[in-house]
N, C-alpha and C. Protein backbone atom coordinates (compact mmCIF):
# COMPACT_ATOMS: atom_id res chain seq x y z
N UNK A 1 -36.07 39.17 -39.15
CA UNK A 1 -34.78 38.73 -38.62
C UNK A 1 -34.24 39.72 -37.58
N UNK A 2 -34.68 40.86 -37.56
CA UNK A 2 -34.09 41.97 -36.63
C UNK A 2 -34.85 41.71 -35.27
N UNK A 3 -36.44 41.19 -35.43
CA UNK A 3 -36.88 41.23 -34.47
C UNK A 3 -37.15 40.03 -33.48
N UNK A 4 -36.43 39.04 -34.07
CA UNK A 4 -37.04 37.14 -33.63
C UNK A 4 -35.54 36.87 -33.00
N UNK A 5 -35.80 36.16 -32.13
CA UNK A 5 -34.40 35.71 -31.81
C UNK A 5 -34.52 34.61 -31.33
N UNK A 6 -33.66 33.28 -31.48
CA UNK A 6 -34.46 31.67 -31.09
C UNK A 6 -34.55 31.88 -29.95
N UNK A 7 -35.64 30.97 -29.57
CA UNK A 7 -35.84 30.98 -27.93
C UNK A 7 -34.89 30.48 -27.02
N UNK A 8 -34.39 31.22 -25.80
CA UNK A 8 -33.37 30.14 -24.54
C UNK A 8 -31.88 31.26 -25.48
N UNK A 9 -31.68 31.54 -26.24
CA UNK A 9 -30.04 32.33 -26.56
C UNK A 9 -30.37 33.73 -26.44
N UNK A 10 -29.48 34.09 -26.11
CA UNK A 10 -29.06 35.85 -25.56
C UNK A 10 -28.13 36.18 -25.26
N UNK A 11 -27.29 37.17 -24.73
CA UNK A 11 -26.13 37.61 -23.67
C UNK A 11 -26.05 36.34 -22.28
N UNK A 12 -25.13 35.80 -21.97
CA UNK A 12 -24.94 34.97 -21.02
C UNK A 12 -25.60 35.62 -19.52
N UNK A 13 -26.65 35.34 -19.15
CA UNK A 13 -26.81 35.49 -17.88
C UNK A 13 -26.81 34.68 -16.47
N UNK A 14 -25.84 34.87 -15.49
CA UNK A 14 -25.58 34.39 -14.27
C UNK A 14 -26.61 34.03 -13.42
N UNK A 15 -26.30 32.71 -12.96
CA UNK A 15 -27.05 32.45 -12.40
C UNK A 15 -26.72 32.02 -10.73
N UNK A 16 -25.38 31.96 -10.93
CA UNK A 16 -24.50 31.45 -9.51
C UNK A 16 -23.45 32.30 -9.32
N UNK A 17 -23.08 32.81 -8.61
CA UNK A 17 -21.64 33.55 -8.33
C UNK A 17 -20.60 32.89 -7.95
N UNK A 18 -19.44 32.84 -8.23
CA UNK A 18 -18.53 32.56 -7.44
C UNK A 18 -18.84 32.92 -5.88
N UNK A 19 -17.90 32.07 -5.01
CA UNK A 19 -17.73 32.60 -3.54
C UNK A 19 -16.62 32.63 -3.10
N UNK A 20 -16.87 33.39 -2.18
CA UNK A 20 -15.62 33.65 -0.80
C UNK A 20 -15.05 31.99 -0.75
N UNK A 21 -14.24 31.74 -0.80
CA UNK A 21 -13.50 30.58 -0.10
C UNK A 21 -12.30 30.55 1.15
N UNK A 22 -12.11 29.84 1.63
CA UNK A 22 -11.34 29.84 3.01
C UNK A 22 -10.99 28.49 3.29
N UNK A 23 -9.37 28.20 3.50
CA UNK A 23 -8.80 27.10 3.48
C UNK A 23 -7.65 27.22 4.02
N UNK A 24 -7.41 25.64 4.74
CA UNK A 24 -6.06 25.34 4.98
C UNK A 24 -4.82 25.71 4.16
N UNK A 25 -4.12 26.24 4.43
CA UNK A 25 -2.53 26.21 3.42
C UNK A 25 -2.34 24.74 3.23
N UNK A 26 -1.70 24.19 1.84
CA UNK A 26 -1.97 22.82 1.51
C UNK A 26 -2.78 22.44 0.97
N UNK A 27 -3.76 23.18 1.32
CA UNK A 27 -5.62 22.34 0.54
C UNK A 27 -5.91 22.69 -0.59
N UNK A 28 -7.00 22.49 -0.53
CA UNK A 28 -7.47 22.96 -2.16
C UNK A 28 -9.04 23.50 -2.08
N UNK A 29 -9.01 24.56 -3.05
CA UNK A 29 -10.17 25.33 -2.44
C UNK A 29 -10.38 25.43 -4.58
N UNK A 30 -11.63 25.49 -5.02
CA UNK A 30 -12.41 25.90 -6.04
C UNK A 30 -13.73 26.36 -6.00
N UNK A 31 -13.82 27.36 -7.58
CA UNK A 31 -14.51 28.01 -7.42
C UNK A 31 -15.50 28.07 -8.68
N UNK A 32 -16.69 28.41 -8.81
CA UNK A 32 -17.45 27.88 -10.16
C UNK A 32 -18.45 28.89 -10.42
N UNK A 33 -19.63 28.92 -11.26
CA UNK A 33 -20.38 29.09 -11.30
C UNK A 33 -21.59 28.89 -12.18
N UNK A 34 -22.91 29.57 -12.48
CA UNK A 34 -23.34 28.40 -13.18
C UNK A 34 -24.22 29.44 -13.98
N UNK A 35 -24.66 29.35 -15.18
CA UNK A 35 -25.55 30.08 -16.29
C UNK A 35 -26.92 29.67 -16.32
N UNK A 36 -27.48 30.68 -17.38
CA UNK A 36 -28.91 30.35 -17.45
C UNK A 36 -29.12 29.36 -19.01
N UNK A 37 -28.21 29.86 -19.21
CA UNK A 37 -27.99 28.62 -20.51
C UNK A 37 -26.11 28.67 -21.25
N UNK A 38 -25.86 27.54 -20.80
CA UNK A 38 -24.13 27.25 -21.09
C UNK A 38 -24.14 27.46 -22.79
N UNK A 39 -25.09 26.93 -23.56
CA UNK A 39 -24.86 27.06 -25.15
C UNK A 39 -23.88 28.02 -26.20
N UNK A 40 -22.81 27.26 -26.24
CA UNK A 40 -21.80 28.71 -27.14
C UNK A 40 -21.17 29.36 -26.48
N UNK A 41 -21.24 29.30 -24.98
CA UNK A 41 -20.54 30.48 -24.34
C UNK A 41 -18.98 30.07 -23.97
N UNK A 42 -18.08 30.76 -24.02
CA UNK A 42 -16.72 30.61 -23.46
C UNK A 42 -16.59 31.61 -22.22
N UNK A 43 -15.62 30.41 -21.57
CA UNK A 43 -14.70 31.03 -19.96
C UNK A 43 -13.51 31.39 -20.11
N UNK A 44 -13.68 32.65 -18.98
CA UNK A 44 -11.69 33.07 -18.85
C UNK A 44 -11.42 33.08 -17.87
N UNK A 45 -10.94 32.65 -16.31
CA UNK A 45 -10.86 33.04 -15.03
C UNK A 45 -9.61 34.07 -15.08
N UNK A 46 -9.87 34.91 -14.38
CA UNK A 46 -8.70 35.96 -14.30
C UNK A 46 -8.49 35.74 -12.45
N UNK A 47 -7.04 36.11 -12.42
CA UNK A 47 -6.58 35.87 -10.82
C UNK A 47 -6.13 37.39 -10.69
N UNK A 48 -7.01 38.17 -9.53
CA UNK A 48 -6.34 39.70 -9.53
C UNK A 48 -6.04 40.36 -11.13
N UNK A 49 -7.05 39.99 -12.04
CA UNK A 49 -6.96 41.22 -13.46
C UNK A 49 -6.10 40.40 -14.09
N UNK A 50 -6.01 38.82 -14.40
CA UNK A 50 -4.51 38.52 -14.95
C UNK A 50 -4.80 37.11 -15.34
N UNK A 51 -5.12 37.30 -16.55
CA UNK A 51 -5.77 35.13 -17.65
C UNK A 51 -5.21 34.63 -16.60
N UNK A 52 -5.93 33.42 -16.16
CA UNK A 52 -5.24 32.40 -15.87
C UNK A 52 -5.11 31.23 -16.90
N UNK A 53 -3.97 30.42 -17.66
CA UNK A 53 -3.79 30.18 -18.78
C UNK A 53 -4.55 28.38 -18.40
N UNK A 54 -5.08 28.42 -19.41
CA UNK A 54 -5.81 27.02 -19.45
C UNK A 54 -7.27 27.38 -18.06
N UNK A 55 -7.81 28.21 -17.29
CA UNK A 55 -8.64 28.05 -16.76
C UNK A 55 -9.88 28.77 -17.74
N UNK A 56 -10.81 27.71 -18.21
CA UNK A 56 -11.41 27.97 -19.67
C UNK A 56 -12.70 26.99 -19.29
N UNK A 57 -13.36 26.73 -18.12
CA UNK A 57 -14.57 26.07 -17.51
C UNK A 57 -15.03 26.97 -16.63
N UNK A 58 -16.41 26.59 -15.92
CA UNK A 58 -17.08 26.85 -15.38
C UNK A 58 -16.36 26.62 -13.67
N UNK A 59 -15.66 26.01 -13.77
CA UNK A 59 -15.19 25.74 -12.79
C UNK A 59 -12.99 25.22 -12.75
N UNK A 60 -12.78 26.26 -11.64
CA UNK A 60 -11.62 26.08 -11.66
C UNK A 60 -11.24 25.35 -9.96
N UNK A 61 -10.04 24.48 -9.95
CA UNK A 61 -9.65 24.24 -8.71
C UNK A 61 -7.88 24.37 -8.30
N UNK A 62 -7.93 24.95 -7.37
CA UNK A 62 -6.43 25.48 -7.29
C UNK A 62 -6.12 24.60 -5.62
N UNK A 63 -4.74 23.73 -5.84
CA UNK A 63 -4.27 23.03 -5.22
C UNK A 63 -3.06 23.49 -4.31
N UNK A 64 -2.66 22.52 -3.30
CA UNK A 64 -1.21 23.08 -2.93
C UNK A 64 -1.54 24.41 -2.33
N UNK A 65 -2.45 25.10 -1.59
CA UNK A 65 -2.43 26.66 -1.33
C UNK A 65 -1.13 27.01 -0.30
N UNK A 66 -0.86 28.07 -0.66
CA UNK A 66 0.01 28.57 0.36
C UNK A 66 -0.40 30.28 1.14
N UNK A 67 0.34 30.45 2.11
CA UNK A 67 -0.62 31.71 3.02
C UNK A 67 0.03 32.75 1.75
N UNK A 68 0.94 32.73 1.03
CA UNK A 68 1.33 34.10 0.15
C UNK A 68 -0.08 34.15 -0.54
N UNK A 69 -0.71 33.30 -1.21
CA UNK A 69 -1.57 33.40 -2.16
C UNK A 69 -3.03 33.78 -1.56
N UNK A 70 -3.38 34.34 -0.39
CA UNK A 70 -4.24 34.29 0.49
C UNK A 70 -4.79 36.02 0.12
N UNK A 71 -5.77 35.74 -0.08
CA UNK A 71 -6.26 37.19 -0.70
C UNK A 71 -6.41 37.79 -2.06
N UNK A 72 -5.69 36.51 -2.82
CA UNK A 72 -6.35 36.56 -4.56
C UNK A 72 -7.60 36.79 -4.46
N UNK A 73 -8.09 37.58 -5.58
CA UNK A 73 -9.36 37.90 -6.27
C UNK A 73 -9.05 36.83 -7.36
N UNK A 74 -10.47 36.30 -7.52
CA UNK A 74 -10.76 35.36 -9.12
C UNK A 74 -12.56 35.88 -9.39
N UNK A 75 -12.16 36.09 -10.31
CA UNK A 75 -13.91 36.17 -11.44
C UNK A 75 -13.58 35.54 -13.13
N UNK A 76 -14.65 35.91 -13.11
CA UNK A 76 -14.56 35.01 -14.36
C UNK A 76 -15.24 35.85 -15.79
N UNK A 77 -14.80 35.87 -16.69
CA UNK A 77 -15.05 36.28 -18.29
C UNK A 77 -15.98 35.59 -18.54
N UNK A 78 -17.41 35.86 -19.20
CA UNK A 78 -18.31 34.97 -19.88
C UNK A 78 -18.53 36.05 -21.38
N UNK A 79 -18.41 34.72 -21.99
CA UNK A 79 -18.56 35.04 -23.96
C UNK A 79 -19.60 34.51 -24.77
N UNK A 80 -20.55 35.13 -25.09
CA UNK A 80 -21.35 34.19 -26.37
C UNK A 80 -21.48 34.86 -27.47
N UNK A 81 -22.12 34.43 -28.35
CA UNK A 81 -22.02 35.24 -29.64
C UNK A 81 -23.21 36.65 -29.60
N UNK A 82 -23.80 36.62 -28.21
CA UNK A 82 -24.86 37.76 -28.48
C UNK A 82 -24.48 38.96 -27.34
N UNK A 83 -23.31 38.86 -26.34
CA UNK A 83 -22.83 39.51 -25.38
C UNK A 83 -21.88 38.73 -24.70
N UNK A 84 -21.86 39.94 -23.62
CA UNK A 84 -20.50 39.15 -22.43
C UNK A 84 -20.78 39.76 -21.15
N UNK A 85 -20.37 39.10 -20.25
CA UNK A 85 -20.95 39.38 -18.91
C UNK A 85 -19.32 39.10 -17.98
N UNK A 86 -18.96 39.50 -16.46
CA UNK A 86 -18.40 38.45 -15.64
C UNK A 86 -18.88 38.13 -14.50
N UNK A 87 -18.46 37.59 -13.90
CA UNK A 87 -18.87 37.49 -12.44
C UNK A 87 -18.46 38.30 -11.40
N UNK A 88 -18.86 38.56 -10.23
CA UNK A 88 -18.38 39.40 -9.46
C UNK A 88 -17.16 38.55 -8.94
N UNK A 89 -16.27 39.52 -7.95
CA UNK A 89 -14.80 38.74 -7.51
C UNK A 89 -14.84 38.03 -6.51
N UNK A 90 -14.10 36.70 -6.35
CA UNK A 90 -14.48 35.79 -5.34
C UNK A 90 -12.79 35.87 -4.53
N UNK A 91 -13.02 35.92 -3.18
CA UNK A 91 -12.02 35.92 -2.58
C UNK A 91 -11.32 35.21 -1.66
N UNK A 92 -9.92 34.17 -1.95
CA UNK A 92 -9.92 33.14 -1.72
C UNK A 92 -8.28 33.84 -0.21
N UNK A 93 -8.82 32.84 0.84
CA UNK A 93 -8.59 33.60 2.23
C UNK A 93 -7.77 32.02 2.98
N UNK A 94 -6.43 32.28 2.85
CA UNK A 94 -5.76 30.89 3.09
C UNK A 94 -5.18 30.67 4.54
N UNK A 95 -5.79 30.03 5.55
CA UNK A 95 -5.56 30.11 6.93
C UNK A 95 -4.40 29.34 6.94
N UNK A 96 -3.13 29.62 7.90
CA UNK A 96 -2.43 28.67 8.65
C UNK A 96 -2.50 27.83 9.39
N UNK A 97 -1.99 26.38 8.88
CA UNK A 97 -2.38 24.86 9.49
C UNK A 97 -1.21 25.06 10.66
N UNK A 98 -2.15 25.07 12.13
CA UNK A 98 -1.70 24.95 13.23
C UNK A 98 -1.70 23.29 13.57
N UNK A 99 -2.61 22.54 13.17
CA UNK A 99 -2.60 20.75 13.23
C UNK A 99 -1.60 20.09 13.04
N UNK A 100 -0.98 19.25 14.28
CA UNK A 100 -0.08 18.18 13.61
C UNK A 100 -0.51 17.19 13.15
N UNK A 101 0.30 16.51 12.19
CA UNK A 101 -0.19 15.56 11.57
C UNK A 101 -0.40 14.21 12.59
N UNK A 102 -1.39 13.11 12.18
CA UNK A 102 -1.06 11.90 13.12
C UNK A 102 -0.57 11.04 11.83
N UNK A 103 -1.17 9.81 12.83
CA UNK A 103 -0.94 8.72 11.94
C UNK A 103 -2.30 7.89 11.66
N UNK A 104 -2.70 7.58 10.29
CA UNK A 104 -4.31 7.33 10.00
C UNK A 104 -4.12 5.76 10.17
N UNK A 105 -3.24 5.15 9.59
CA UNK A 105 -3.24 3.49 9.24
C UNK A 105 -1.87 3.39 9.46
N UNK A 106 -1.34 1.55 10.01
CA UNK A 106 -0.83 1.23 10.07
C UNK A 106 -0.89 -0.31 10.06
N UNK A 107 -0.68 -0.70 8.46
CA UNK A 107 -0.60 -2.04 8.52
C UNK A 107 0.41 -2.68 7.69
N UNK A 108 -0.15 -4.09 7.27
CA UNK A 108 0.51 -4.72 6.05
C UNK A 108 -0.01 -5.63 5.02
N UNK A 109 0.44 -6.03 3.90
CA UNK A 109 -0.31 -6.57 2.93
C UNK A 109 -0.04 -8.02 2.78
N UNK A 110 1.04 -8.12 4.15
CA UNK A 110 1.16 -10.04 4.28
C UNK A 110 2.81 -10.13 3.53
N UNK A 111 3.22 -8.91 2.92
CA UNK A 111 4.98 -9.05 3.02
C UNK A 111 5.43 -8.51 4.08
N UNK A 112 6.47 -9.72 4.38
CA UNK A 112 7.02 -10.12 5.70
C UNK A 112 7.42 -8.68 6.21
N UNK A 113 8.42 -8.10 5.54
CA UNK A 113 9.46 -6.94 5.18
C UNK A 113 9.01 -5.48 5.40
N UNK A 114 7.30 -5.55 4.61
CA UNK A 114 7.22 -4.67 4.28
C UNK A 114 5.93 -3.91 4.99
N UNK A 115 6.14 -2.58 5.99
CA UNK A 115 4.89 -2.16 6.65
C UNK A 115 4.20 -0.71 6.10
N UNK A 116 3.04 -0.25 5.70
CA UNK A 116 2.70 0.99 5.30
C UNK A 116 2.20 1.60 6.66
N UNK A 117 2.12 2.81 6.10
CA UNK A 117 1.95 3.98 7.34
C UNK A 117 1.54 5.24 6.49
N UNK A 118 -0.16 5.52 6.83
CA UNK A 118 -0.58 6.23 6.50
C UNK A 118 -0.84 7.67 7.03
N UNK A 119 -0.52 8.47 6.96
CA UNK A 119 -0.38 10.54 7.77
C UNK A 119 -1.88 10.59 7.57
N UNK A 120 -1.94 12.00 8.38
CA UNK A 120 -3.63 12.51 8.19
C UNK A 120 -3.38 13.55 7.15
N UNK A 121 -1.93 13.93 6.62
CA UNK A 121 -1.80 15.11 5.76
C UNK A 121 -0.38 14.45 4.68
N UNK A 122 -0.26 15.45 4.07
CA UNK A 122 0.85 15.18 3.20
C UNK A 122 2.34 15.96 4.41
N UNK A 123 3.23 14.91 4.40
CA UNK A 123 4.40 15.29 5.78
C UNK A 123 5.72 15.30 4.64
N UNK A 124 6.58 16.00 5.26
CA UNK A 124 8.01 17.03 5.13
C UNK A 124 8.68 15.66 4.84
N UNK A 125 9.69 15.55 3.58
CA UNK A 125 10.01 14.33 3.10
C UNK A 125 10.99 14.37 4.12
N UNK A 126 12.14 14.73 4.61
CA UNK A 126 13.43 14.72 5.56
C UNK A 126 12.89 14.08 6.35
N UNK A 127 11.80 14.21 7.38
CA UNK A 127 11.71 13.81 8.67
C UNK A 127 10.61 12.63 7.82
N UNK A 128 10.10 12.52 7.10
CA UNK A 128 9.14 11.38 7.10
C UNK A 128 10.12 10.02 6.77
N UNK A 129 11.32 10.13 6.46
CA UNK A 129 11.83 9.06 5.12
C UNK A 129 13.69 8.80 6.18
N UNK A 130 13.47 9.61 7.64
CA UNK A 130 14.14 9.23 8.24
C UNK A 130 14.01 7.93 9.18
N UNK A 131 14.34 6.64 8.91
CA UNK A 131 14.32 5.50 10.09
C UNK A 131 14.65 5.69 11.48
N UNK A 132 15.30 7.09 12.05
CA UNK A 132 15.20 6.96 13.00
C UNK A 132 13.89 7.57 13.70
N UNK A 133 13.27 8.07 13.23
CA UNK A 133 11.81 8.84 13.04
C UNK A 133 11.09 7.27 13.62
N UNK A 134 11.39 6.24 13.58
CA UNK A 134 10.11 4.91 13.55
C UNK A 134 10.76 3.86 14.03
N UNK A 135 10.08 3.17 15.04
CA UNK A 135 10.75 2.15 15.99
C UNK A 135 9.60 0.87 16.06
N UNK A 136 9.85 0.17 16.06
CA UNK A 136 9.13 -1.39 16.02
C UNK A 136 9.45 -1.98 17.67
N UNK A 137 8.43 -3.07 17.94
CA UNK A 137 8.83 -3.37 19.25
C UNK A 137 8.76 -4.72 18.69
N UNK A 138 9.09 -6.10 19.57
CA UNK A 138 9.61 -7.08 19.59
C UNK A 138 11.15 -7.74 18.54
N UNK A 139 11.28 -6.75 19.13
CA UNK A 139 12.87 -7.10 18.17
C UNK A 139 13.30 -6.59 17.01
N UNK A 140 11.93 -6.08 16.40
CA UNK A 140 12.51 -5.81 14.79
C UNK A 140 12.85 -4.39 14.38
N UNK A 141 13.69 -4.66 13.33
CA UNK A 141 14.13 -3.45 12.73
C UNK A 141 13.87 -2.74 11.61
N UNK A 142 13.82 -1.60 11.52
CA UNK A 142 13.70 -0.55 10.23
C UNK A 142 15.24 -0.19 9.21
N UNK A 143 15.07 -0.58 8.21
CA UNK A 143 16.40 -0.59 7.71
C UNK A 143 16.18 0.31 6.23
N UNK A 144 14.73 1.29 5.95
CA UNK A 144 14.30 1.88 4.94
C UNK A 144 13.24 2.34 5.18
N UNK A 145 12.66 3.85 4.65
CA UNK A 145 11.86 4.61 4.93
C UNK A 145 11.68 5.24 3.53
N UNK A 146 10.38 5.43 3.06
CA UNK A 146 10.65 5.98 1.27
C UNK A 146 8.78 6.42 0.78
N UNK A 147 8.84 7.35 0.33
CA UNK A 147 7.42 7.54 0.00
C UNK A 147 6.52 6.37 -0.53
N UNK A 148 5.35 6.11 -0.66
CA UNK A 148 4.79 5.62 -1.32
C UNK A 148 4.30 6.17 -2.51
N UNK A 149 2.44 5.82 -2.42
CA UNK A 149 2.16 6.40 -3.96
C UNK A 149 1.85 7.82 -3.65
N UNK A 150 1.65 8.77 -2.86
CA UNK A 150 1.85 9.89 -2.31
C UNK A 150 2.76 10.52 -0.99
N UNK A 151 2.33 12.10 -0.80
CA UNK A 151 3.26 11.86 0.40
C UNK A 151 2.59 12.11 1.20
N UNK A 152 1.59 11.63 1.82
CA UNK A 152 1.10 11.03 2.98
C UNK A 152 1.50 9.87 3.55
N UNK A 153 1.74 8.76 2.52
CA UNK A 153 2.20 7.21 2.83
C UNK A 153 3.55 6.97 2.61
N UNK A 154 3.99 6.08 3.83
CA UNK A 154 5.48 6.09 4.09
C UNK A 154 5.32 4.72 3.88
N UNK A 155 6.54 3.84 3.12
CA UNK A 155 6.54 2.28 2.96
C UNK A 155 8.11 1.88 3.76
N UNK A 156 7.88 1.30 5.24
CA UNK A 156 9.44 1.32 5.97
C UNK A 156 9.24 -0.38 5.36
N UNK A 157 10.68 -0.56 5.16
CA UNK A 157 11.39 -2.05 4.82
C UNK A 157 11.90 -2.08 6.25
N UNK A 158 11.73 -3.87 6.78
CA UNK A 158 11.84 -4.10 8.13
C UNK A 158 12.69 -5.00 7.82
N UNK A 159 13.26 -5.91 9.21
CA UNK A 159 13.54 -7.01 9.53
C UNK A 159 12.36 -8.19 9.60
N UNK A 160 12.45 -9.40 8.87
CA UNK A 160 11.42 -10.26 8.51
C UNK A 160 10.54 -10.20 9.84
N UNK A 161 9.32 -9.92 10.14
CA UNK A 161 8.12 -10.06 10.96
C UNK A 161 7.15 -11.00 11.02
N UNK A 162 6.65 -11.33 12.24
CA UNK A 162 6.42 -12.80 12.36
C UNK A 162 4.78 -12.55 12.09
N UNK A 163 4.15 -13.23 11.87
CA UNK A 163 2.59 -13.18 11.83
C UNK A 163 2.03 -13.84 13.55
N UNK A 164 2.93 -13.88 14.03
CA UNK A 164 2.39 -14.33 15.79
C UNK A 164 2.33 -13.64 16.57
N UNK A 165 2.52 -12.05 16.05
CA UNK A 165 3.33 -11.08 17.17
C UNK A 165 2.38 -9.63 16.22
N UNK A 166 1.51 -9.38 17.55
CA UNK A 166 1.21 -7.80 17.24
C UNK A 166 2.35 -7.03 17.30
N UNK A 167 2.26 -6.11 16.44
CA UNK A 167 3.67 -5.07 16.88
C UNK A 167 2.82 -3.94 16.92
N UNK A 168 3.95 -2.96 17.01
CA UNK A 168 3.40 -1.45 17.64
C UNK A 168 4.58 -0.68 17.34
N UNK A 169 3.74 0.01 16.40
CA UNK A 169 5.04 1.35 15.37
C UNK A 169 5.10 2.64 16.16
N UNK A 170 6.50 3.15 16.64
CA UNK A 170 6.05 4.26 17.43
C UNK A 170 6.72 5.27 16.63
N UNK A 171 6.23 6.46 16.36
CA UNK A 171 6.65 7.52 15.34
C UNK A 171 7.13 8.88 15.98
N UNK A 172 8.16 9.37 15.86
CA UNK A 172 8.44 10.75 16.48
C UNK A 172 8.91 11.89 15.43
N UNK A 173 8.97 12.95 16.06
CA UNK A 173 9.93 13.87 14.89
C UNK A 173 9.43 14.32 13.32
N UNK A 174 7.52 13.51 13.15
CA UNK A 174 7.63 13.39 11.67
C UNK A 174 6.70 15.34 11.51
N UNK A 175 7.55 15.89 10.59
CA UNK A 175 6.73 17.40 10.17
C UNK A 175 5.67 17.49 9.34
N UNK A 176 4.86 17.92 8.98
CA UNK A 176 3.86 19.00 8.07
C UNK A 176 4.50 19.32 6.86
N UNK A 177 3.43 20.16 6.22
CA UNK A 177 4.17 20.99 5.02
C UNK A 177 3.82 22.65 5.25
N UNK A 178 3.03 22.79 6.71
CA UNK A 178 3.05 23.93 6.55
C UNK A 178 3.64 24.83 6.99
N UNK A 179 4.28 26.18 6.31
CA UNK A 179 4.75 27.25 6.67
C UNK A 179 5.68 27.19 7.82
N UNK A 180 4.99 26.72 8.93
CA UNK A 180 5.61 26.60 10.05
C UNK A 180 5.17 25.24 10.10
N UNK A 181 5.68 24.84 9.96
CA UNK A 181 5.71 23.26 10.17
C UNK A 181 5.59 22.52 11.85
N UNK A 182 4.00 21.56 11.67
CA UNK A 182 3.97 21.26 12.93
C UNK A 182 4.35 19.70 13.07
N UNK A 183 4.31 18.91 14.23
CA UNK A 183 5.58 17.88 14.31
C UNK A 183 4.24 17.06 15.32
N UNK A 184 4.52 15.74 14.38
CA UNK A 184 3.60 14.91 14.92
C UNK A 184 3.89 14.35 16.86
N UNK A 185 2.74 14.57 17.52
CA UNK A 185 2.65 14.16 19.30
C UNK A 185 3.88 13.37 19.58
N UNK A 186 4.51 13.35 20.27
CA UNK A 186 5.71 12.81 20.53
C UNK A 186 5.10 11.34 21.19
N UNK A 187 5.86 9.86 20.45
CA UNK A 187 5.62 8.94 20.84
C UNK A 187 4.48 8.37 20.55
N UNK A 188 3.89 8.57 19.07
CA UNK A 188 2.47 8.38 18.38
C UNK A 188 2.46 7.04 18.28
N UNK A 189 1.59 6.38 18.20
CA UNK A 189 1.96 4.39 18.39
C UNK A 189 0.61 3.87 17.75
N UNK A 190 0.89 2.91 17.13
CA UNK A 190 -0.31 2.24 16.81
C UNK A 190 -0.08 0.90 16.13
N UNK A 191 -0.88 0.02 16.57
CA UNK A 191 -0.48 -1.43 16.57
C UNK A 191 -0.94 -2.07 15.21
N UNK A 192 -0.51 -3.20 14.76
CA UNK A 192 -0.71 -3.52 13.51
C UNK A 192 -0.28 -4.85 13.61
N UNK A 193 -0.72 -5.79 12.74
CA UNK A 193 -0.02 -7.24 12.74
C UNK A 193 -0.28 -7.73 11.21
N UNK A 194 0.52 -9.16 10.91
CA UNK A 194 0.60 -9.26 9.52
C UNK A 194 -0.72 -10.06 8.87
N UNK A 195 -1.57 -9.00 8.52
CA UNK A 195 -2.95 -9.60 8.78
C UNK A 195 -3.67 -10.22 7.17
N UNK A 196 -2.89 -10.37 6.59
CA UNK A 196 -2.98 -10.57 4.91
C UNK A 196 -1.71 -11.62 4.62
N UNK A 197 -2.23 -12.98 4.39
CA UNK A 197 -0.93 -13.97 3.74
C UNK A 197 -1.00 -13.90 2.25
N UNK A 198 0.01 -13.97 1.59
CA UNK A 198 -0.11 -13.90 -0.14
C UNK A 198 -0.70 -15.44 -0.15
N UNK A 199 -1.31 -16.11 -1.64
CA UNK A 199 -1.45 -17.04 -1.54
C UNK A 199 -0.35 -17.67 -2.21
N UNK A 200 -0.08 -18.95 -1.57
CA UNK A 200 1.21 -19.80 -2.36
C UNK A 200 1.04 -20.01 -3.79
N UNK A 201 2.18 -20.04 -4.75
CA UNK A 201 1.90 -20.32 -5.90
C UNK A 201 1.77 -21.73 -6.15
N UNK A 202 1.76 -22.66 -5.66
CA UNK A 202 2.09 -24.42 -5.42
C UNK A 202 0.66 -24.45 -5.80
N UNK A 203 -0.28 -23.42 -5.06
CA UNK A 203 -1.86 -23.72 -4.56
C UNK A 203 -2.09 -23.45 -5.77
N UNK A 204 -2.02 -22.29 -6.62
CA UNK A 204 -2.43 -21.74 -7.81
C UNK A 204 -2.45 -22.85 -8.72
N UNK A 205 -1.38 -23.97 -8.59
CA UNK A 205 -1.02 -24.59 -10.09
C UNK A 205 -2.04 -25.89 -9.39
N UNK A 206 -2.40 -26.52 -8.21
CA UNK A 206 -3.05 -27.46 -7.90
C UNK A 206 -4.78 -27.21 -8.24
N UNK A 207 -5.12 -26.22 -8.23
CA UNK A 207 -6.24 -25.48 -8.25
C UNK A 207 -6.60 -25.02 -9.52
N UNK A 208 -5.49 -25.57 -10.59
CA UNK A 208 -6.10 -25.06 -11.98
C UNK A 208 -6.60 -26.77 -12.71
């Protein structure tokens, strides 16, 4: 018994290191690594010498970065019942987003009322959720501006829109989230029409 030990278990040995990472402020940057055999072993990520509470995998991912947090050290604790090892320190390096945001999509789902507008980033709620920020051409109006299911997507409530008439959303004034906040091209435009009809419910009940 002193001298046999099952085959494949030992002291945890590394097989992947963490790395250097480098990212947008806003983004999300993670970091992992990988063993010669996972069996029994437990994780601790430490940030600069300090648990990080609940980071207890092989892999951690840290969201939302900002430039303060730019230059953390992370390694990681490895535990099994026959030793312990960590990883060397990985150093996570958070650049400032000089990019303004555009605009990715602009359409609708066939309500009259209602137009989405998709960012290339997550944008500054004040200026995104302001109506005067967004102008419609052939007549119609913006009378509501309000996040969607994130904040990239803006859902403006209009004046009823015709399905005969391309329109063309022109956007000004809308910000970033970063640091210094950059401000989408002045006079950003992009055309869209009501390209999705709901189906009538009359049809539903003839059709059953």
């Amino acid at each position: 018994n002193q001298r046999l030990l099952a085959y494949g278990l030992g002291p945890p040995v590394i097989t992947r290191q963490p790395t250097n990472t480098s990212v947008l402020e806003q983004g999300t940057a993670s970091f992992s690594l990988a063993l010669d055999h996972m069996l029994g072993t437990q994780f601790q990520w430490v940030r600069n010498g300090i648990a990080m509470p609940g980071a207890t995998n092989p892999l951690i991912t840290l969201t939302d970065l900002t430039l303060g947090q730019s230059g953390q050290q992370f390694r990681c604790l490895i535990t099994n019942s026959f030793g312990s090892t960590q990883t060397v320190a990985a150093v996570l390096t958070v650049l400032p987003d000089t990019t303004p945001p555009t605009v990715s999509t602009v359409g609708s789902l066939g309500e009259s009322q209602i137009v989405f507008v998709v960012f290339s980033e997550s944008v500054q709620a004040a200026s995104a959720t302001n109506i005067a920020n967004y102008a419609l051409n052939g007549g119609a109006t913006i009378t509501r501006a309000a996040f969607g299911t994130d904040n990239r997507t803006i859902i403006l409530t209009t004046s009823p829109l015709s399905d005969a008439v391309n329109y063309q959303l022109t956007v000004n004034n809308v910000l970033d989230l970063a640091s210094t906040p950059n401000v989408i091209a002045a006079n950003t435009q992009k055309a869209f029409s009501l390209s999705i009809r709901p189906v009538d419910a009359a049809y539903h009940v003839l059709t059953r």
